[in-house]
PDB file of N, CA and C in Angstrom:
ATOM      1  N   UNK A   1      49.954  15.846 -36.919  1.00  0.00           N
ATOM      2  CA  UNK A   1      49.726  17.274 -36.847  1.00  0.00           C
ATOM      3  C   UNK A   1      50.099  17.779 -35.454  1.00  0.00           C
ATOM      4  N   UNK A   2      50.982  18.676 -35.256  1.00  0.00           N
ATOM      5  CA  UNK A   2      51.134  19.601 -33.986  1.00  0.00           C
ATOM      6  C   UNK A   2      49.789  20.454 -33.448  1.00  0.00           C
ATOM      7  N   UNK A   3      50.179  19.868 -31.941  1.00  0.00           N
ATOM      8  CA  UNK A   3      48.769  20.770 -31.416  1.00  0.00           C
ATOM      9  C   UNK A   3      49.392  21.945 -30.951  1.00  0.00           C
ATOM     10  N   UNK A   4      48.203  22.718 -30.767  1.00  0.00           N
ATOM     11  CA  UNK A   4      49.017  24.006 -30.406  1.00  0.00           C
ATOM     12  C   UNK A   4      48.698  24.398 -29.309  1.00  0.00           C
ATOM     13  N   UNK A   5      49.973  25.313 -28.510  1.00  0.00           N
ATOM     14  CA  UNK A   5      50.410  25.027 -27.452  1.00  0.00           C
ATOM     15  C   UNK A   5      49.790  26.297 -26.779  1.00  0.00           C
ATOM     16  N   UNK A   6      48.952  26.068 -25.666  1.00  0.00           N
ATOM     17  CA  UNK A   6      48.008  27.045 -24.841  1.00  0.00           C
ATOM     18  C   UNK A   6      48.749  27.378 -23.554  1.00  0.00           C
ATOM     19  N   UNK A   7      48.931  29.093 -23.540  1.00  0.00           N
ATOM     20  CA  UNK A   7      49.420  29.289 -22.309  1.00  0.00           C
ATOM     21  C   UNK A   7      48.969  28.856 -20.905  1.00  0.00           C
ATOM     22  N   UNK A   8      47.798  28.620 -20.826  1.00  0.00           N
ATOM     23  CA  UNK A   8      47.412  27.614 -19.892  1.00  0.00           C
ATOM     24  C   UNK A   8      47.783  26.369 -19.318  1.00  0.00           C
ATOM     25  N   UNK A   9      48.625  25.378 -20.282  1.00  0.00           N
ATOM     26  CA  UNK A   9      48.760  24.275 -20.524  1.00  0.00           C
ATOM     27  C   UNK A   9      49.747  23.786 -19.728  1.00  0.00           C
ATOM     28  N   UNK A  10      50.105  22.829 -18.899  1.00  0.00           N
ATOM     29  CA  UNK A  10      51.341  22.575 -18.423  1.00  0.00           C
ATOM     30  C   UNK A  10      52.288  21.424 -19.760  1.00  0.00           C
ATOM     31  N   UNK A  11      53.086  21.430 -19.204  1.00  0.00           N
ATOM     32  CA  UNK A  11      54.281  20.634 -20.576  1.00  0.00           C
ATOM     33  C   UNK A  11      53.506  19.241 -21.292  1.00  0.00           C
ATOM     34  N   UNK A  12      52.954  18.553 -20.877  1.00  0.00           N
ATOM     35  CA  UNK A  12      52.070  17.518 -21.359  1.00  0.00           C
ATOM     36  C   UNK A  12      50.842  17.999 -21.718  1.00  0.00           C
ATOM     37  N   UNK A  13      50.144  18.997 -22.194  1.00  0.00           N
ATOM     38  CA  UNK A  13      49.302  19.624 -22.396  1.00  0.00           C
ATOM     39  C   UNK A  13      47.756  19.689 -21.872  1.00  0.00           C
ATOM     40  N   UNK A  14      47.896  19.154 -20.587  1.00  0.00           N
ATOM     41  CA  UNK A  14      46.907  19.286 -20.061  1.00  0.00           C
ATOM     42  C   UNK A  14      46.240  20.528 -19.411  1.00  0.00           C
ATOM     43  N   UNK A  15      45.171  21.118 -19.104  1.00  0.00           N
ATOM     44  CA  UNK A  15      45.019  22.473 -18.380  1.00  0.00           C
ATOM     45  C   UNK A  15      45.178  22.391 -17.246  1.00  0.00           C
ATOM     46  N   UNK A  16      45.971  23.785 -16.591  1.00  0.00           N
ATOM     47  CA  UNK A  16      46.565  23.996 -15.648  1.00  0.00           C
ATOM     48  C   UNK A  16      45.849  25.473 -14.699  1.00  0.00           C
ATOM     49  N   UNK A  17      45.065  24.840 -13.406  1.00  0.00           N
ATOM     50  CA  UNK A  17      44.553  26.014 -13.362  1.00  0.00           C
ATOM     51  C   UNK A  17      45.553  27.079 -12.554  1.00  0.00           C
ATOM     52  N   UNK A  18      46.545  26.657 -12.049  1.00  0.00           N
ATOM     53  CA  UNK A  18      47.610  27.688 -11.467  1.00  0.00           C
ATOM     54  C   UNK A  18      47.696  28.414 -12.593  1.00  0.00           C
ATOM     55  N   UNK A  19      48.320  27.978 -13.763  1.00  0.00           N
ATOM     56  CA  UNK A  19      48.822  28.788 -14.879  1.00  0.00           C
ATOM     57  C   UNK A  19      47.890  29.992 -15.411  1.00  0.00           C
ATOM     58  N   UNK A  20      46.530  29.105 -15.515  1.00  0.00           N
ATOM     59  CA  UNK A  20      45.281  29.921 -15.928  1.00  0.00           C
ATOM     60  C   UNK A  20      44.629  31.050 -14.883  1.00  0.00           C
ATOM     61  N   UNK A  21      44.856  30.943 -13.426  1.00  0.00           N
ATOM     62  CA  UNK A  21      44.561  31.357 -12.258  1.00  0.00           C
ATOM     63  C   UNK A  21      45.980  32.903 -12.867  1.00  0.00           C
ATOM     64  N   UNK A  22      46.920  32.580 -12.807  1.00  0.00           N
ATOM     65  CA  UNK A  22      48.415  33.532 -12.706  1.00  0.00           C
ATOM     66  C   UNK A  22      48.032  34.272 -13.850  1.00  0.00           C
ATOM     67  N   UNK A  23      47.793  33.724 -15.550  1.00  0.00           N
ATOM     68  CA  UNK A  23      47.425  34.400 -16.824  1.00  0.00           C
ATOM     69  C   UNK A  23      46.327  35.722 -16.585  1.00  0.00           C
ATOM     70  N   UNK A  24      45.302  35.035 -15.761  1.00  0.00           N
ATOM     71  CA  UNK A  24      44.098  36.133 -15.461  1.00  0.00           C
ATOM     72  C   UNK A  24      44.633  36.878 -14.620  1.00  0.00           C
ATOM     73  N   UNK A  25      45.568  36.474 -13.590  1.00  0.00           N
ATOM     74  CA  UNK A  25      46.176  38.000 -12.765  1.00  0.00           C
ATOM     75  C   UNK A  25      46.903  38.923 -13.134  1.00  0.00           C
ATOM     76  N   UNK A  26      47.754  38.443 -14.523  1.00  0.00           N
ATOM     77  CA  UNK A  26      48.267  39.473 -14.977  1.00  0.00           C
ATOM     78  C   UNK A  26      47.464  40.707 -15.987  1.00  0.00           C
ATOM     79  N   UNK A  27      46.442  40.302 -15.793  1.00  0.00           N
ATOM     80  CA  UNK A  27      45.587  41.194 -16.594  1.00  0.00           C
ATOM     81  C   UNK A  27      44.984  42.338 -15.875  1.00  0.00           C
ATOM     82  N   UNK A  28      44.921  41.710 -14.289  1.00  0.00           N
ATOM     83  CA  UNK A  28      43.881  42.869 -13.533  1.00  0.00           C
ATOM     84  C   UNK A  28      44.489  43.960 -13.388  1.00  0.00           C
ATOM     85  N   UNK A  29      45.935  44.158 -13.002  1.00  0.00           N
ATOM     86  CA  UNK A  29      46.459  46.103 -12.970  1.00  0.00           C
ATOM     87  C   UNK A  29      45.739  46.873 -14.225  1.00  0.00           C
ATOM     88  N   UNK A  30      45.922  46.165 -15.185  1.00  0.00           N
ATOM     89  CA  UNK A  30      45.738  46.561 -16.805  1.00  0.00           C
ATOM     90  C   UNK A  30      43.782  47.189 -16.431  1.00  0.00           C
ATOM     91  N   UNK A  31      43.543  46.238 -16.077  1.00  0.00           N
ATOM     92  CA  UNK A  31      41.310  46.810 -15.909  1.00  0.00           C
ATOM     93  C   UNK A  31      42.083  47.591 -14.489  1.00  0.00           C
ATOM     94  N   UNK A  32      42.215  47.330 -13.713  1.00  0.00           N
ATOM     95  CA  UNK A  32      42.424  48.500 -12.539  1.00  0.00           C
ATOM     96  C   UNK A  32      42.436  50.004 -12.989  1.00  0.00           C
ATOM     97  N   UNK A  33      43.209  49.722 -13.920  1.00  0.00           N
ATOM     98  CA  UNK A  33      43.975  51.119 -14.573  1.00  0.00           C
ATOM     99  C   UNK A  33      42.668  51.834 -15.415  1.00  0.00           C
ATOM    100  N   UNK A  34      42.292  50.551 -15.928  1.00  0.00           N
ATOM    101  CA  UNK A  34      41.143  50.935 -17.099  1.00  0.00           C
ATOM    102  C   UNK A  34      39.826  51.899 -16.513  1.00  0.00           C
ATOM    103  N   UNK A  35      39.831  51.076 -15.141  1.00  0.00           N
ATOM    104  CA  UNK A  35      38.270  51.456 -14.366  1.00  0.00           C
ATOM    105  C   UNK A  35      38.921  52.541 -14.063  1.00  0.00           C
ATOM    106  N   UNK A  36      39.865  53.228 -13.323  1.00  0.00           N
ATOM    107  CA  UNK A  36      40.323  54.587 -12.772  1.00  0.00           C
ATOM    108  C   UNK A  36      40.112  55.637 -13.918  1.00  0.00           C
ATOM    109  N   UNK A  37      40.507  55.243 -14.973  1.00  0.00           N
ATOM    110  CA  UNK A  37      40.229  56.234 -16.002  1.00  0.00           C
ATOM    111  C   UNK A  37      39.084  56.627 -15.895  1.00  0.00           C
ATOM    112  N   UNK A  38      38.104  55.377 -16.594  1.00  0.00           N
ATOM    113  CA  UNK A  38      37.058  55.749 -16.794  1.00  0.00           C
ATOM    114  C   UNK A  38      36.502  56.450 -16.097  1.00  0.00           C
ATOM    115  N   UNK A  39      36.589  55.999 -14.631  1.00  0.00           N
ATOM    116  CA  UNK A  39      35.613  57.015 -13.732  1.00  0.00           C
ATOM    117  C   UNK A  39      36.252  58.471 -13.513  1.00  0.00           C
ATOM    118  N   UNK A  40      38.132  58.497 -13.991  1.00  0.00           N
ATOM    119  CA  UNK A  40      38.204  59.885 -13.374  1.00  0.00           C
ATOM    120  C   UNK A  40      38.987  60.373 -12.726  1.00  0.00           C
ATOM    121  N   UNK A  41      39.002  58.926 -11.917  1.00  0.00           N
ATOM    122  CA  UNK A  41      40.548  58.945 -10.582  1.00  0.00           C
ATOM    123  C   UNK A  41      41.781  59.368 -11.088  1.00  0.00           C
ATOM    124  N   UNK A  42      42.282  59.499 -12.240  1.00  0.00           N
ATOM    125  CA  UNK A  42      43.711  59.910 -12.402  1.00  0.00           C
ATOM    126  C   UNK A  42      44.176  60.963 -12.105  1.00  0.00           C
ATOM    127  N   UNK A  43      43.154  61.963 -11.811  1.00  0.00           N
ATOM    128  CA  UNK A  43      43.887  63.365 -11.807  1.00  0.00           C
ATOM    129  C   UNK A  43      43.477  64.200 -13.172  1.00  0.00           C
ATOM    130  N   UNK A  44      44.610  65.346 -12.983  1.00  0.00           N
ATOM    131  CA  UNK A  44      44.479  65.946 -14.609  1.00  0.00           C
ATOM    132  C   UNK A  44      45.043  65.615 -15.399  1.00  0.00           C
ATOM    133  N   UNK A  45      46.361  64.212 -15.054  1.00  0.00           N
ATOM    134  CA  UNK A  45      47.029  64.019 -16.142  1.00  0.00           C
ATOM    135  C   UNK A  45      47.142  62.617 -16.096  1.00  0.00           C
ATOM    136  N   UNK A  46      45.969  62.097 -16.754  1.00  0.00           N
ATOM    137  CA  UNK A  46      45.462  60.321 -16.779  1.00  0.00           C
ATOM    138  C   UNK A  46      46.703  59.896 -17.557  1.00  0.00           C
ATOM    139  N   UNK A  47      47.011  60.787 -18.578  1.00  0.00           N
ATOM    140  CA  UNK A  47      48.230  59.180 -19.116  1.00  0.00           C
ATOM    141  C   UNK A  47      49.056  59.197 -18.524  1.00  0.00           C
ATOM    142  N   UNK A  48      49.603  60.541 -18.067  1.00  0.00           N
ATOM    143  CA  UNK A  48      50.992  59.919 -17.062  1.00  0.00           C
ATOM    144  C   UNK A  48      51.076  59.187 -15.913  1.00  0.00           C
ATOM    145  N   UNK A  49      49.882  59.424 -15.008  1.00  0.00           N
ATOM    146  CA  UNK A  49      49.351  58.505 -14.238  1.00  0.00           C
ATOM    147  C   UNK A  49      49.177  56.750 -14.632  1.00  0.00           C
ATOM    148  N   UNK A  50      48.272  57.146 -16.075  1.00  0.00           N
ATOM    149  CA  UNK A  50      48.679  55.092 -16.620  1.00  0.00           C
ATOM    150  C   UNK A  50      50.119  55.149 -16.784  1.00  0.00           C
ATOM    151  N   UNK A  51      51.026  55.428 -17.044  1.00  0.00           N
ATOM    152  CA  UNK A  51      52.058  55.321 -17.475  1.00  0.00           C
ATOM    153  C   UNK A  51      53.440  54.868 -16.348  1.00  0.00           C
ATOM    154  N   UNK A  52      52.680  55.344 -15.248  1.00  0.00           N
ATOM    155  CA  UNK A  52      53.697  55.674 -14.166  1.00  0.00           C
ATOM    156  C   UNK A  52      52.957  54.401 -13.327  1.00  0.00           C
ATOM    157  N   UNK A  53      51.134  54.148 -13.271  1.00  0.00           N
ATOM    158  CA  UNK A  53      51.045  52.788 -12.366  1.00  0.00           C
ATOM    159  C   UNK A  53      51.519  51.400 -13.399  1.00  0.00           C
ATOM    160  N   UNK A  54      51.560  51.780 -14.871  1.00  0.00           N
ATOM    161  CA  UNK A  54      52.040  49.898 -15.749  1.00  0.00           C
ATOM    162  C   UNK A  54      53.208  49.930 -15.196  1.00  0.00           C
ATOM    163  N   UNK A  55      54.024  50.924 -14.970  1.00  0.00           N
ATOM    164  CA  UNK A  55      55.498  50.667 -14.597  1.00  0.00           C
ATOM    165  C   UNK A  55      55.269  50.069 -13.206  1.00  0.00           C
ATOM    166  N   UNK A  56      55.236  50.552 -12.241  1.00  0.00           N
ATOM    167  CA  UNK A  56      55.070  50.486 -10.855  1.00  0.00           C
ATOM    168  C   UNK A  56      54.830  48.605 -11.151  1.00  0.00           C
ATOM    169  N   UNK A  57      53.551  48.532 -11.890  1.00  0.00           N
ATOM    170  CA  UNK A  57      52.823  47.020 -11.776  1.00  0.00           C
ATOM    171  C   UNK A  57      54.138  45.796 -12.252  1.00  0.00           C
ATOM    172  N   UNK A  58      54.766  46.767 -13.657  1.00  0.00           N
ATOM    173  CA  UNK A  58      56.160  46.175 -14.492  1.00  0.00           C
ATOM    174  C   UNK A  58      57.289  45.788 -13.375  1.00  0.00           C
ATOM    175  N   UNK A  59      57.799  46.764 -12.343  1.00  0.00           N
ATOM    176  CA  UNK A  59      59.111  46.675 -11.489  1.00  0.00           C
ATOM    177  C   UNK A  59      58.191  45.294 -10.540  1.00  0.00           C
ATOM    178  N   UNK A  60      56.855  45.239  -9.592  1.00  0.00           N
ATOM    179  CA  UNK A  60      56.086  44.440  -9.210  1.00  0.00           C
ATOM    180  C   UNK A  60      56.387  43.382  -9.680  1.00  0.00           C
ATOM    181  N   UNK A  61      55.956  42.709 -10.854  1.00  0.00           N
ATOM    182  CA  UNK A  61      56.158  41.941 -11.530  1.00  0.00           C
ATOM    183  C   UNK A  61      57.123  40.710 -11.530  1.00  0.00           C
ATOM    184  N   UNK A  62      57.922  42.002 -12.216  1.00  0.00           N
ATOM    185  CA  UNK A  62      59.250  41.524 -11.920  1.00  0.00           C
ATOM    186  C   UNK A  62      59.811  40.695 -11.137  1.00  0.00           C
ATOM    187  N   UNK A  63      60.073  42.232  -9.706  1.00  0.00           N
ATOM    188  CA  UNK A  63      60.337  41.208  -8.637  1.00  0.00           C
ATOM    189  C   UNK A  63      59.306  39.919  -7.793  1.00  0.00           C
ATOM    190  N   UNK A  64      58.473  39.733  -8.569  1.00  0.00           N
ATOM    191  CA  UNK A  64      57.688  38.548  -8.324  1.00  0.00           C
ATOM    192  C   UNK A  64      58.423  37.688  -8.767  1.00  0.00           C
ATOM    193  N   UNK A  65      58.595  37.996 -10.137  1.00  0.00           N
ATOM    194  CA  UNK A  65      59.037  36.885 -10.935  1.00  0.00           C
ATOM    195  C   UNK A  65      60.516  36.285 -10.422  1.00  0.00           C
ATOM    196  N   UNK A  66      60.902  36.877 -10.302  1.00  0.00           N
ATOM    197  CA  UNK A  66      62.380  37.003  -9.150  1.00  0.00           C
ATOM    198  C   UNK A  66      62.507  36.356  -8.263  1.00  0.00           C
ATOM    199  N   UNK A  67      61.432  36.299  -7.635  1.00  0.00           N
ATOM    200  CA  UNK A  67      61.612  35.954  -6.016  1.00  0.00           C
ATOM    201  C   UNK A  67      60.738  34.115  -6.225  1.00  0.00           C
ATOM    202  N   UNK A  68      60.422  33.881  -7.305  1.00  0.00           N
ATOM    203  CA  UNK A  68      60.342  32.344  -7.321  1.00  0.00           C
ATOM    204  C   UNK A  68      61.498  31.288  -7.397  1.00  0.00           C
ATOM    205  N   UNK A  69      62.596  31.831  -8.129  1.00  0.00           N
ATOM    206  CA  UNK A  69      63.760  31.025  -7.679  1.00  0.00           C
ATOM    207  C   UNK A  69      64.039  30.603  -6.535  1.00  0.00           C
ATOM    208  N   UNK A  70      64.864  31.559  -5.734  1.00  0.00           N
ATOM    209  CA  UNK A  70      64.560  31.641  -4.342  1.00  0.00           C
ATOM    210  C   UNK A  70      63.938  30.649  -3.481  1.00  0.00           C
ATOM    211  N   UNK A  71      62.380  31.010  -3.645  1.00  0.00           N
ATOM    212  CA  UNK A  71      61.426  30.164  -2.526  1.00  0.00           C
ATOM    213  C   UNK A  71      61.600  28.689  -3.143  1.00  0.00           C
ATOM    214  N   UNK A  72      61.940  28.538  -4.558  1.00  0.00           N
ATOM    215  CA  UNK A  72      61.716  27.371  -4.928  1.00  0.00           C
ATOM    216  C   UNK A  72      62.099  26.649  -4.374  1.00  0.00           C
ATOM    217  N   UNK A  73      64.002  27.023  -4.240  1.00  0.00           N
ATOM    218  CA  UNK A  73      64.845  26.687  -3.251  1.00  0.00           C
ATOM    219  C   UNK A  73      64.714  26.312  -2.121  1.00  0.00           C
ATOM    220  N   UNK A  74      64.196  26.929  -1.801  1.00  0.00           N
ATOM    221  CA  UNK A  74      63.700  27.241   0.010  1.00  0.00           C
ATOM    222  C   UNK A  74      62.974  26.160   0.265  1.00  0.00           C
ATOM    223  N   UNK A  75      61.792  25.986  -0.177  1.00  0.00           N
ATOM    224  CA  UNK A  75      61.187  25.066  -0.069  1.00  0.00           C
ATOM    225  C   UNK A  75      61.149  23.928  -0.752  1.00  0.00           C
ATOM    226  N   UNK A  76      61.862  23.449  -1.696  1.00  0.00           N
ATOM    227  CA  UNK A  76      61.918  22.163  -2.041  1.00  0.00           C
ATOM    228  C   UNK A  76      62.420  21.332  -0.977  1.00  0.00           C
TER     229      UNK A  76
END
């Protein structure tokens, strides 16, 4: 039977807390965003405000994701 495969997991399926540490960070802009609402902070126009910080967090991201080649390089 195939086990199934946890984003956590590194390739031999053991848990990985970098992976699990990185999974939970991509979640916090998302509650950042959430708590500003709630309390208010957006202004008068909360969705365009969410709309305009997921992007901001999206281009972020990105060039995170980007810039690991690179260092990999660098530092291997």
């Amino acid at each position: 039977m195939r086990r199934l495969k946890l984003l956590w997991h590194d390739r031999s399926g053991r848990f990985s807390a970098l992976k699990a540490v990185v999974l939970a960070g991509t979640f916090i802009p998302g509650i950042w965003l959430a708590v500003q609402w709630s309390s208010g902070d957006l202004g008068a126009r909360p969705v365009t405000e969410v709309i305009h910080g997921t992007g901001q967090w999206a281009v972020r991201l990105l060039l995170l994701c980007l810039l690991v080649s690179p260092l990999r390089r660098l530092f291997a």
